[in-house]
C-alpha atoms as a PDB file:
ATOM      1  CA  UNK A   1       3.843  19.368   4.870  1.00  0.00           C
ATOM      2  CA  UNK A   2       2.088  16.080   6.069  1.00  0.00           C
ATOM      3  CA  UNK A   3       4.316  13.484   7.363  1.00  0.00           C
ATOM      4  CA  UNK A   4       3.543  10.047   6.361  1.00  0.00           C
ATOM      5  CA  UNK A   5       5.251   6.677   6.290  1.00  0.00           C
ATOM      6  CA  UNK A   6       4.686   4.169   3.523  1.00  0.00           C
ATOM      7  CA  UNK A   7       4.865   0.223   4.076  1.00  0.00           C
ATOM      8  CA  UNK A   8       5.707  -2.308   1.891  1.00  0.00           C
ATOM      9  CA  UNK A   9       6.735  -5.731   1.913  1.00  0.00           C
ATOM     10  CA  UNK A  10       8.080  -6.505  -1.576  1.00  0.00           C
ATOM     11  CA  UNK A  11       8.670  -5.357  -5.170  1.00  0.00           C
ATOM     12  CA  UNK A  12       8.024  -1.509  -4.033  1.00  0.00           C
ATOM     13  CA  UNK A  13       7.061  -0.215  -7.531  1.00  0.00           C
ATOM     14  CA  UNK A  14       3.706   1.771  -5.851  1.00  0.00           C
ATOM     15  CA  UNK A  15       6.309   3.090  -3.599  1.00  0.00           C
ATOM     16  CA  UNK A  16       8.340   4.115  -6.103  1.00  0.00           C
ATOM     17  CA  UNK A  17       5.534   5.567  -8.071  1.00  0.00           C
ATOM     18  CA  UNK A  18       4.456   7.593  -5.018  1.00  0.00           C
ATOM     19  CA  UNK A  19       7.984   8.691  -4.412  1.00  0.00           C
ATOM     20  CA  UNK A  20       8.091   9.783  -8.048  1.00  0.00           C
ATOM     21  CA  UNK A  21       5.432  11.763  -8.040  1.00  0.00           C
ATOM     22  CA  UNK A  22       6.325  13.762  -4.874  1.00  0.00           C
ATOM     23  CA  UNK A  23       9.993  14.338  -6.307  1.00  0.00           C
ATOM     24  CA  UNK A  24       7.885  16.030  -9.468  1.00  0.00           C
ATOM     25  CA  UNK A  25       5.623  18.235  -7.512  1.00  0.00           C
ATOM     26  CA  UNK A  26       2.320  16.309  -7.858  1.00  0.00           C
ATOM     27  CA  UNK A  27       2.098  15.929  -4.362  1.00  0.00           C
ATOM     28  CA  UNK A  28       4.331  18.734  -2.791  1.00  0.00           C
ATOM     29  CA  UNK A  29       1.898  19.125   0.693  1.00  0.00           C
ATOM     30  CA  UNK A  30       3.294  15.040   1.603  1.00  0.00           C
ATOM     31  CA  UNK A  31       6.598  14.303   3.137  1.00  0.00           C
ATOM     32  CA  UNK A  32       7.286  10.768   3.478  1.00  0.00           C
ATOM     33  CA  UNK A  33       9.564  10.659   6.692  1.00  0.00           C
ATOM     34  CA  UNK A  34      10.401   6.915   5.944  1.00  0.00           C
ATOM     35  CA  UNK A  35       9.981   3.371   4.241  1.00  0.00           C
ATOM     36  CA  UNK A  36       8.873   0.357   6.708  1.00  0.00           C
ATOM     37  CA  UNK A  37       9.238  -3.039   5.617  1.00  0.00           C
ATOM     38  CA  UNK A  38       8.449  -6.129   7.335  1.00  0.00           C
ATOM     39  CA  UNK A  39      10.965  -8.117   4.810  1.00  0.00           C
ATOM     40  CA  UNK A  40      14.706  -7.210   4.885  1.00  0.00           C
ATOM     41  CA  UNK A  41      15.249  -8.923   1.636  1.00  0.00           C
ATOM     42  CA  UNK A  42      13.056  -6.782   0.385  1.00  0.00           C
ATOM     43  CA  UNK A  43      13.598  -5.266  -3.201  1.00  0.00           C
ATOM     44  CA  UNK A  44      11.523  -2.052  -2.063  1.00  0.00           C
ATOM     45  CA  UNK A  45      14.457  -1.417   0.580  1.00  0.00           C
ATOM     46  CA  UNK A  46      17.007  -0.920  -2.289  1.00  0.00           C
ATOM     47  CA  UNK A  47      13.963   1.350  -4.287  1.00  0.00           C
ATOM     48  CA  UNK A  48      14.226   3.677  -1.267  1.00  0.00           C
ATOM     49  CA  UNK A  49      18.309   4.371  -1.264  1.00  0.00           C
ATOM     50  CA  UNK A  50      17.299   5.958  -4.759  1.00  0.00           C
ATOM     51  CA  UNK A  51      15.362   8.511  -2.949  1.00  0.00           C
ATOM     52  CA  UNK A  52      17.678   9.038   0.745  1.00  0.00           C
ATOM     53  CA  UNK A  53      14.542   8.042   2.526  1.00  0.00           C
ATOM     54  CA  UNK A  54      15.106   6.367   5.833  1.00  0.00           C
ATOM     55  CA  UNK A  55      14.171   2.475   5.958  1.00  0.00           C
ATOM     56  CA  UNK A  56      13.172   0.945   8.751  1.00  0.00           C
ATOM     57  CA  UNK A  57      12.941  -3.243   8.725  1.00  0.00           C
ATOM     58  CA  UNK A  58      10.794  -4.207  11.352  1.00  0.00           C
ATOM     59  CA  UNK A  59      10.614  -8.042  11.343  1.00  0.00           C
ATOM     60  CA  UNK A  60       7.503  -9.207  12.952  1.00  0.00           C
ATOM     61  CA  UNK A  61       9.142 -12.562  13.569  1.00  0.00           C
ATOM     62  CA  UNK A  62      11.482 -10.822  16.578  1.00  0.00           C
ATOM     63  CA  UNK A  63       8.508  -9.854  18.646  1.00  0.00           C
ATOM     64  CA  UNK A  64       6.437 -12.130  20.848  1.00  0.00           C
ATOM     65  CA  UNK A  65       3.115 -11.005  19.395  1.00  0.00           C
ATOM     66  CA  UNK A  66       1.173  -8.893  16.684  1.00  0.00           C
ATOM     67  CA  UNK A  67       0.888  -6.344  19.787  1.00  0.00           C
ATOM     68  CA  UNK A  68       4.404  -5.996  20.493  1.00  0.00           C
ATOM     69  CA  UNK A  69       5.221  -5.845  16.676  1.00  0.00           C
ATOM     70  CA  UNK A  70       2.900  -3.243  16.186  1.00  0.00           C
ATOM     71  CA  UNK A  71       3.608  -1.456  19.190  1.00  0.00           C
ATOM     72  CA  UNK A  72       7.334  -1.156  18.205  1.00  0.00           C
ATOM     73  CA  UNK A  73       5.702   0.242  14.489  1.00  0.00           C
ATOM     74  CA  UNK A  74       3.760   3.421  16.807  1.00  0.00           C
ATOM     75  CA  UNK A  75       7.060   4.003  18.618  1.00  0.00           C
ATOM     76  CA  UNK A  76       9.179   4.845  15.283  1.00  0.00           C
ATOM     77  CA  UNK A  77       5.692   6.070  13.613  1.00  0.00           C
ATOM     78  CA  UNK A  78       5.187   8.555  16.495  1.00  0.00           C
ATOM     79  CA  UNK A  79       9.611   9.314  16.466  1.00  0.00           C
ATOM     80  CA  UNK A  80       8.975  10.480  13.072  1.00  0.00           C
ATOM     81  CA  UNK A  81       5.819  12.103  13.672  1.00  0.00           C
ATOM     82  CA  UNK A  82       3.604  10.832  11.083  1.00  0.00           C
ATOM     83  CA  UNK A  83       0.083  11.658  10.632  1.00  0.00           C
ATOM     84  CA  UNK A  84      -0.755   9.120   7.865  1.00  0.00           C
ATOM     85  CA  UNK A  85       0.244   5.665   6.753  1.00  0.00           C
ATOM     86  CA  UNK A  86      -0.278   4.605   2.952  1.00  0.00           C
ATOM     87  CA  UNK A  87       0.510   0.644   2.503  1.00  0.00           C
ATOM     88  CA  UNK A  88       1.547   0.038  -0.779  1.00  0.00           C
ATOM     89  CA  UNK A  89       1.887  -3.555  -1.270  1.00  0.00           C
ATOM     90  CA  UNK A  90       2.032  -4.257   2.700  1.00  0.00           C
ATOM     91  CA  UNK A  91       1.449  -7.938   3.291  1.00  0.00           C
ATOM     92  CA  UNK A  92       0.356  -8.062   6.826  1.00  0.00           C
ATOM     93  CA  UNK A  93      -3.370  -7.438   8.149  1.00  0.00           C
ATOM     94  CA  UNK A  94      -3.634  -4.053  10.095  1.00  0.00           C
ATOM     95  CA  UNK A  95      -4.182  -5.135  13.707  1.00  0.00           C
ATOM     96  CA  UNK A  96      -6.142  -3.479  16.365  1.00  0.00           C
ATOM     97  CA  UNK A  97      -3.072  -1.964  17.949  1.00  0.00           C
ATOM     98  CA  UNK A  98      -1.783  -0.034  14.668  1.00  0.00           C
ATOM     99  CA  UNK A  99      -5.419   0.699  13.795  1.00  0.00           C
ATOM    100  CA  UNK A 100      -5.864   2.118  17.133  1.00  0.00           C
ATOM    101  CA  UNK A 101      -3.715   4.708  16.652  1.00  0.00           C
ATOM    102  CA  UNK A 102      -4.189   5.501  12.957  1.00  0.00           C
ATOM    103  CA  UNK A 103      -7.590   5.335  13.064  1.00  0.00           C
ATOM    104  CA  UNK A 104      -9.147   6.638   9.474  1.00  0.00           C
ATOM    105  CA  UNK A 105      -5.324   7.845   8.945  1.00  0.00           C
ATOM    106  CA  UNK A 106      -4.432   3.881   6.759  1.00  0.00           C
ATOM    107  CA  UNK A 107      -4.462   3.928   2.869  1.00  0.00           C
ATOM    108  CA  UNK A 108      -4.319   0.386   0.853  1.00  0.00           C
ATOM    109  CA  UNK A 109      -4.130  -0.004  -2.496  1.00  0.00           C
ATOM    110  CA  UNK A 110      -5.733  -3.426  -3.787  1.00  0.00           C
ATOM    111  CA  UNK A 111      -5.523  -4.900  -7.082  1.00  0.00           C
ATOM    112  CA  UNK A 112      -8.925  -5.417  -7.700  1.00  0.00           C
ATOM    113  CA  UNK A 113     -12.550  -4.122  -8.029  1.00  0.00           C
ATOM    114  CA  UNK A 114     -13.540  -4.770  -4.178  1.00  0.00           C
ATOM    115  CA  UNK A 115     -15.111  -6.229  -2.601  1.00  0.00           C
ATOM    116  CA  UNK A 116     -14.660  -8.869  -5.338  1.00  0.00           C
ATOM    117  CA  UNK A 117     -11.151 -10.429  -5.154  1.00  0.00           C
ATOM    118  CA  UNK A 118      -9.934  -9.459  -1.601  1.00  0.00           C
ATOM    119  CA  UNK A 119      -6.689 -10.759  -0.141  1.00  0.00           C
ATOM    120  CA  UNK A 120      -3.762 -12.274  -2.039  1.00  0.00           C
ATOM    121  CA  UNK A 121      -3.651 -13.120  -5.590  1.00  0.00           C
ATOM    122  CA  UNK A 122      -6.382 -11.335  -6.672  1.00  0.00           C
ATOM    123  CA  UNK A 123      -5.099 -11.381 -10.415  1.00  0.00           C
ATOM    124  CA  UNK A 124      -5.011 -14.741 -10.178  1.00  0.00           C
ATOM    125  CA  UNK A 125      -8.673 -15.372  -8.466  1.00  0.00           C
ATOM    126  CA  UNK A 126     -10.155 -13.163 -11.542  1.00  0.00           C
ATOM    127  CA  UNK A 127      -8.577 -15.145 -14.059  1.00  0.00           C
ATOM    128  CA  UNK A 128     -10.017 -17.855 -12.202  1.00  0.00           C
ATOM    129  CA  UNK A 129     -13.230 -16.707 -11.626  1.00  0.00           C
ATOM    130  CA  UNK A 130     -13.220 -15.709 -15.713  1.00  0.00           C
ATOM    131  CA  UNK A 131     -14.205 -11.899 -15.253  1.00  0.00           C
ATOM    132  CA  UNK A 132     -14.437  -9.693 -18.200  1.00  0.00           C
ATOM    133  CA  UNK A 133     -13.687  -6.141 -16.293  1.00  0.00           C
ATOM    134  CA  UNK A 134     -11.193  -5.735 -13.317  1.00  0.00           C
ATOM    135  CA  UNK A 135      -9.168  -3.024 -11.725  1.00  0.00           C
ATOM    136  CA  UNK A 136      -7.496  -1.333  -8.888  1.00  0.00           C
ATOM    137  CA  UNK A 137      -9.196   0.142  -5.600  1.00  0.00           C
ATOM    138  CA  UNK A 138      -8.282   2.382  -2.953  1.00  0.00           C
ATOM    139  CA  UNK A 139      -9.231   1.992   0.367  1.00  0.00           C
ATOM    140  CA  UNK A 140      -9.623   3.254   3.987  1.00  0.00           C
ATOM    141  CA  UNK A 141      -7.827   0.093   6.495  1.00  0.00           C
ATOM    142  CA  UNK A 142      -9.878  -1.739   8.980  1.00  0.00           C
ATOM    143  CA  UNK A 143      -9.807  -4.747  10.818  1.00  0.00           C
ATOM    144  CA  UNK A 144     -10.566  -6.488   7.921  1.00  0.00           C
ATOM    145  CA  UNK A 145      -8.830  -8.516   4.816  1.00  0.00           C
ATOM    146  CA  UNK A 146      -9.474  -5.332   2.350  1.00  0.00           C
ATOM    147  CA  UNK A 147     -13.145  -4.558   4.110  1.00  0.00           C
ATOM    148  CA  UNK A 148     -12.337  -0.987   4.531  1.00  0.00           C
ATOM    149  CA  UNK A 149     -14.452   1.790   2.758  1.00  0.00           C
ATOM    150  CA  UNK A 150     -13.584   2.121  -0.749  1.00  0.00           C
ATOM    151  CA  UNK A 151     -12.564   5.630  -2.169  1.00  0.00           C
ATOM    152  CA  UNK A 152     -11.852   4.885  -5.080  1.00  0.00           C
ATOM    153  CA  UNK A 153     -11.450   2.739  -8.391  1.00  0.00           C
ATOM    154  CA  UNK A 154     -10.314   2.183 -11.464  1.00  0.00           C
ATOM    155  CA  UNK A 155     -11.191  -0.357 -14.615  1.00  0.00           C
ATOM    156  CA  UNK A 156      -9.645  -2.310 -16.953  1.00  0.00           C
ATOM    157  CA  UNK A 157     -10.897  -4.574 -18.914  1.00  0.00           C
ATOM    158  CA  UNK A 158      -9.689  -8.774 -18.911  1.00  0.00           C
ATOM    159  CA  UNK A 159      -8.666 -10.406 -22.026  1.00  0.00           C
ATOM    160  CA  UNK A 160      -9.190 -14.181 -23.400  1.00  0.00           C
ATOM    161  CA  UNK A 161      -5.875 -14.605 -23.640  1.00  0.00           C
ATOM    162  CA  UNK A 162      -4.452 -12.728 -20.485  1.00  0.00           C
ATOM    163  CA  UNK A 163      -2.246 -14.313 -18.238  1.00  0.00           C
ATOM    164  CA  UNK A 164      -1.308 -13.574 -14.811  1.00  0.00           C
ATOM    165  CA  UNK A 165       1.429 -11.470 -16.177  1.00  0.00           C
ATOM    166  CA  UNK A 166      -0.065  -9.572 -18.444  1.00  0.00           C
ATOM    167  CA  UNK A 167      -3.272  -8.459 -16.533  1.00  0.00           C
ATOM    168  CA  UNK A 168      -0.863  -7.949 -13.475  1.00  0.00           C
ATOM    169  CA  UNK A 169       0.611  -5.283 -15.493  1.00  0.00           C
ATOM    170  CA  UNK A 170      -2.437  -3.786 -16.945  1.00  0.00           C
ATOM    171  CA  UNK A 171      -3.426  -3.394 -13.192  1.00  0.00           C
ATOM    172  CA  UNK A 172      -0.412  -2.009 -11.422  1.00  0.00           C
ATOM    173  CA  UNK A 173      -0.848   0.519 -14.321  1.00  0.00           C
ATOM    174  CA  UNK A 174      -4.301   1.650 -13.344  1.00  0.00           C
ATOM    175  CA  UNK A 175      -2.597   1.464  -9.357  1.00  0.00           C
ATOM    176  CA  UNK A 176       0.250   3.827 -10.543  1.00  0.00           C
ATOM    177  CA  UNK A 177      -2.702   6.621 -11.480  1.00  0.00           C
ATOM    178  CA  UNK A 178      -5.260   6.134  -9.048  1.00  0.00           C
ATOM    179  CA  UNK A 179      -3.081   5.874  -6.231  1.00  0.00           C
ATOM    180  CA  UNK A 180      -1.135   9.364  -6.088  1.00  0.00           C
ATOM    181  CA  UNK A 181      -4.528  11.058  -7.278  1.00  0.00           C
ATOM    182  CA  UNK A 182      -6.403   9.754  -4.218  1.00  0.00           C
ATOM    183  CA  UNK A 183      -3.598  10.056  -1.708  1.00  0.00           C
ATOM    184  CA  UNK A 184      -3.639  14.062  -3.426  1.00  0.00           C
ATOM    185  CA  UNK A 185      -7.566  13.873  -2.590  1.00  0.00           C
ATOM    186  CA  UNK A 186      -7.455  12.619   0.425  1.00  0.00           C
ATOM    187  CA  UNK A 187      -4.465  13.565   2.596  1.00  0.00           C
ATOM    188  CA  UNK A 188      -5.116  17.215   3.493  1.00  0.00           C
END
């Protein structure tokens, strides 16, 4: 079994997706050892009592600097032994600390075709921009705002009359079938 940890920072439904699909045998070699949220009011927090899994809130905002923060992440990271981190809807850039240590060992999951659309509100930017196609991409971490090397990706096409909401959902289904196949792929 490989340990990993999953981070999140909000809604949790990737999480829950991933957690789903381990509980049903589609990825039987992972053990996730533990949630970590930067966001104690978190709604991905009460996702993870469904599944007994250990949550750890580690609030950024109690440590003097991204260093310490992170540094306090690789203690509990290295506690539980994990071998690979998958952020699934993680709001907080990857700094050189936590990279460090993880080196080519970070999934993200991005809700767009990179590198168009990086950073937040991505659904919102390809409205904006008035795309036709869009999608979902996973990707290796690095320093940068979703600059890491792409895996994979997934399509889906962008209607006139799309809003936020309904593209949003189009895309986090595309994210809930790419994302256990490539962590499958991948994590070895």
């Amino acid at each position: 079994m490989i340990k990993t940890a999953i981070f999140a920072s909000g809604n949790g439904s990737n999480f829950e997706k991933i957690m789903e699909n381990i509980e049903y045998g589609h990825l039987s070699h992972i053990e996730v050892t533990a949630l970590f949220t930067d966001n104690p009011n978190a709604f991905c927090v009460e996702r993870a009592r469904r599944f007994n899994l250990p949550v750890y809130i580690i609030d950024p905002r109690t440590y003097d600097n991204k260093k310490e923060y992170e540094e306090a992440l690789i203690t509990r990271l290295s506690q539980e032994r994990v071998s690979w981190i998958i952020l699934a809807g993680y709001m907080r850039l990857v700094g050189p600390t936590l990279l460090g240590q993880y080196e080519g060992k970070i999934l993200n999951i991005h809700p767009s075709i990179l590198p168009s659309f990086p950073g937040k509100d991505a659904v919102g930017q390809a409205l904006d921009y008035g795309v036709r196609v869009t999608g979902a991409t996973v990707h290796y971490v690095d320093s940068g705002m979703d600059t890491g090397e792409i895996i994979d990706q997934l399509s889906c096409p962008v209607y006139p009359d799309d809003t936020r909401d309904t593209l949003q959902l189009r895309i986090q289904n595309l994210e809930y079938e790419l994302y256990p196949r490539v962590i499958k792929e991948i994590i070895k």
